[in-house]
C-alpha atoms as a PDB file:
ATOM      1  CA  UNK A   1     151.649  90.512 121.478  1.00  0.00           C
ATOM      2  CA  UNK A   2     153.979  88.630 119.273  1.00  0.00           C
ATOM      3  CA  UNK A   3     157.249  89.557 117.885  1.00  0.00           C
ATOM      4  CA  UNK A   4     159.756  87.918 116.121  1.00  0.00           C
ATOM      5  CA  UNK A   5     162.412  91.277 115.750  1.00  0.00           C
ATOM      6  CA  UNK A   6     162.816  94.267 117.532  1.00  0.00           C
ATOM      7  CA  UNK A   7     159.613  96.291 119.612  1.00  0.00           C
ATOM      8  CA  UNK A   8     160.183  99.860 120.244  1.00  0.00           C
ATOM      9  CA  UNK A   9     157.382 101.966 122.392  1.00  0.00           C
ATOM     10  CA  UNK A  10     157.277 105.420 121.994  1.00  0.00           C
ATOM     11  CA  UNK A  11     155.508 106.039 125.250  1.00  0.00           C
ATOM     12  CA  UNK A  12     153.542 103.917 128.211  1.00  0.00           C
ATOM     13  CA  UNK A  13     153.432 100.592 128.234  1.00  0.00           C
ATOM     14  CA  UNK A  14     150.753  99.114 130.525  1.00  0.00           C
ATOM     15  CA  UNK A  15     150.474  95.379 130.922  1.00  0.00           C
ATOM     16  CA  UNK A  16     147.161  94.387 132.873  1.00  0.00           C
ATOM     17  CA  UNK A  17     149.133  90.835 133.465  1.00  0.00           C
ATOM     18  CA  UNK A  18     152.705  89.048 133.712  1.00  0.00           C
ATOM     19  CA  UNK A  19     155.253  90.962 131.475  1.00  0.00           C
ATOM     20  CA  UNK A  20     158.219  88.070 130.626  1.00  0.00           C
ATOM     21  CA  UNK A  21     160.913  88.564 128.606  1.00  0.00           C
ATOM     22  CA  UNK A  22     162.888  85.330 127.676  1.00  0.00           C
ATOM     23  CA  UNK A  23     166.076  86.938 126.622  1.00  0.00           C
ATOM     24  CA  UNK A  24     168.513  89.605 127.221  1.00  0.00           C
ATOM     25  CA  UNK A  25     166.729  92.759 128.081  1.00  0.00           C
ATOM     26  CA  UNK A  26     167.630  96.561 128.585  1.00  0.00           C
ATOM     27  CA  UNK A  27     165.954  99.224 129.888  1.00  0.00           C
ATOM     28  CA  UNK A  28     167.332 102.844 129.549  1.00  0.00           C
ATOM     29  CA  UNK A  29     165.921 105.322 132.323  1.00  0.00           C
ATOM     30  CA  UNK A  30     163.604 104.702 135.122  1.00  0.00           C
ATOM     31  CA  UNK A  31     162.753 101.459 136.366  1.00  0.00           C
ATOM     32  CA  UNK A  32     159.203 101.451 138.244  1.00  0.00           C
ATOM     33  CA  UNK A  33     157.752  98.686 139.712  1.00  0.00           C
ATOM     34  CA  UNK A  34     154.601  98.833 141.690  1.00  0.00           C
ATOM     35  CA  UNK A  35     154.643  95.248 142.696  1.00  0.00           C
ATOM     36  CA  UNK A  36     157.049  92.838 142.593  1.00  0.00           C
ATOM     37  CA  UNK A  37     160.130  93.180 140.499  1.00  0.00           C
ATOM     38  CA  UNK A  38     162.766  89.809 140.152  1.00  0.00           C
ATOM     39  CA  UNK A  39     165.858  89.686 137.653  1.00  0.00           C
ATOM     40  CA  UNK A  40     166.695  86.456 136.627  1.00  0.00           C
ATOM     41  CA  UNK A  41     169.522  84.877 134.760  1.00  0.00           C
ATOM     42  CA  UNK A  42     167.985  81.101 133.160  1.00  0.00           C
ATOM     43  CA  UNK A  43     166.169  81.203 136.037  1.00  0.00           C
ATOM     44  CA  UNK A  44     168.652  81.948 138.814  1.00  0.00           C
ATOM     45  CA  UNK A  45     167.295  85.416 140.095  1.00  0.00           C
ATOM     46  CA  UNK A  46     169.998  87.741 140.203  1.00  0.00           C
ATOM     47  CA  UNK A  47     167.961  90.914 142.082  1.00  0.00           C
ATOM     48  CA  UNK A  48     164.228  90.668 143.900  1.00  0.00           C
ATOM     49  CA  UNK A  49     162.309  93.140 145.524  1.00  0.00           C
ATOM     50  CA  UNK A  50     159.339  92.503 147.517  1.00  0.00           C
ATOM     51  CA  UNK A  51     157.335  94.340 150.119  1.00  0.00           C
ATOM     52  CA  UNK A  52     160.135  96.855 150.903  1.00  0.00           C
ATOM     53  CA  UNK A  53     163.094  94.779 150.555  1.00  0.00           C
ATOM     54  CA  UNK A  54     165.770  94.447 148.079  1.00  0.00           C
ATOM     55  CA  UNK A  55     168.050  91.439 147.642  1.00  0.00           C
ATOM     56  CA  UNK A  56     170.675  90.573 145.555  1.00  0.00           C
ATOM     57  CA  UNK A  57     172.557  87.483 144.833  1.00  0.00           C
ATOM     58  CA  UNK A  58     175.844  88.251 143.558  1.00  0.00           C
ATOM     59  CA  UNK A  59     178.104  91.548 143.797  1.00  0.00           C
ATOM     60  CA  UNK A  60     176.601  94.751 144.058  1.00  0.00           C
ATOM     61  CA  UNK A  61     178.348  97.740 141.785  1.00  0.00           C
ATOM     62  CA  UNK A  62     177.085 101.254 142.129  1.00  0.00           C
ATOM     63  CA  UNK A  63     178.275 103.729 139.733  1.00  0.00           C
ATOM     64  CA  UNK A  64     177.558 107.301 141.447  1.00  0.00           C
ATOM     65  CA  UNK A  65     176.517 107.965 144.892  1.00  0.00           C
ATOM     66  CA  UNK A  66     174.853 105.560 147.411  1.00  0.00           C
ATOM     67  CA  UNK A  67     173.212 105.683 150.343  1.00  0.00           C
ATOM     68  CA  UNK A  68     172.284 103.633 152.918  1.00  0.00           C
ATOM     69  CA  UNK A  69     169.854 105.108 156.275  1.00  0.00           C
ATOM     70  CA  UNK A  70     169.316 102.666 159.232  1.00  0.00           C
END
């Protein structure tokens, strides 16, 4: 899929493939991510997850509660 303005989905999206977005991006709600999940900023990643792990380059706000078991 190609699009030179503005996509709006009104339900699922499934991608049997890579997803990339080159651009800003914003995503209101829940974030799932079955796999592998890397924010980047012009290709610095800002955020990563894989197999379990989280890590972040950069500060780390949380806005509402937190928490942390060892």
């Amino acid at each position: 899929m190609t699009a030179a303005g503005e996509v709006v989905v009104g339900g699922d999206l499934d991608t049997t493939g890579i997803l990339r977005v080159h651009g800003e991006s914003r995503f209101v709600g829940k974030v799932n991510a079955n796999g592998h999940l890397s924010v980047r900023n012009e290709g610095v990643w800002i955020m990563h997850t894989n197999d379990g792990k989280v890590s972040i380059a950069g500060d780390l706000r949380v806005h509402g509660a937190f928490r942390a078991d060892s």
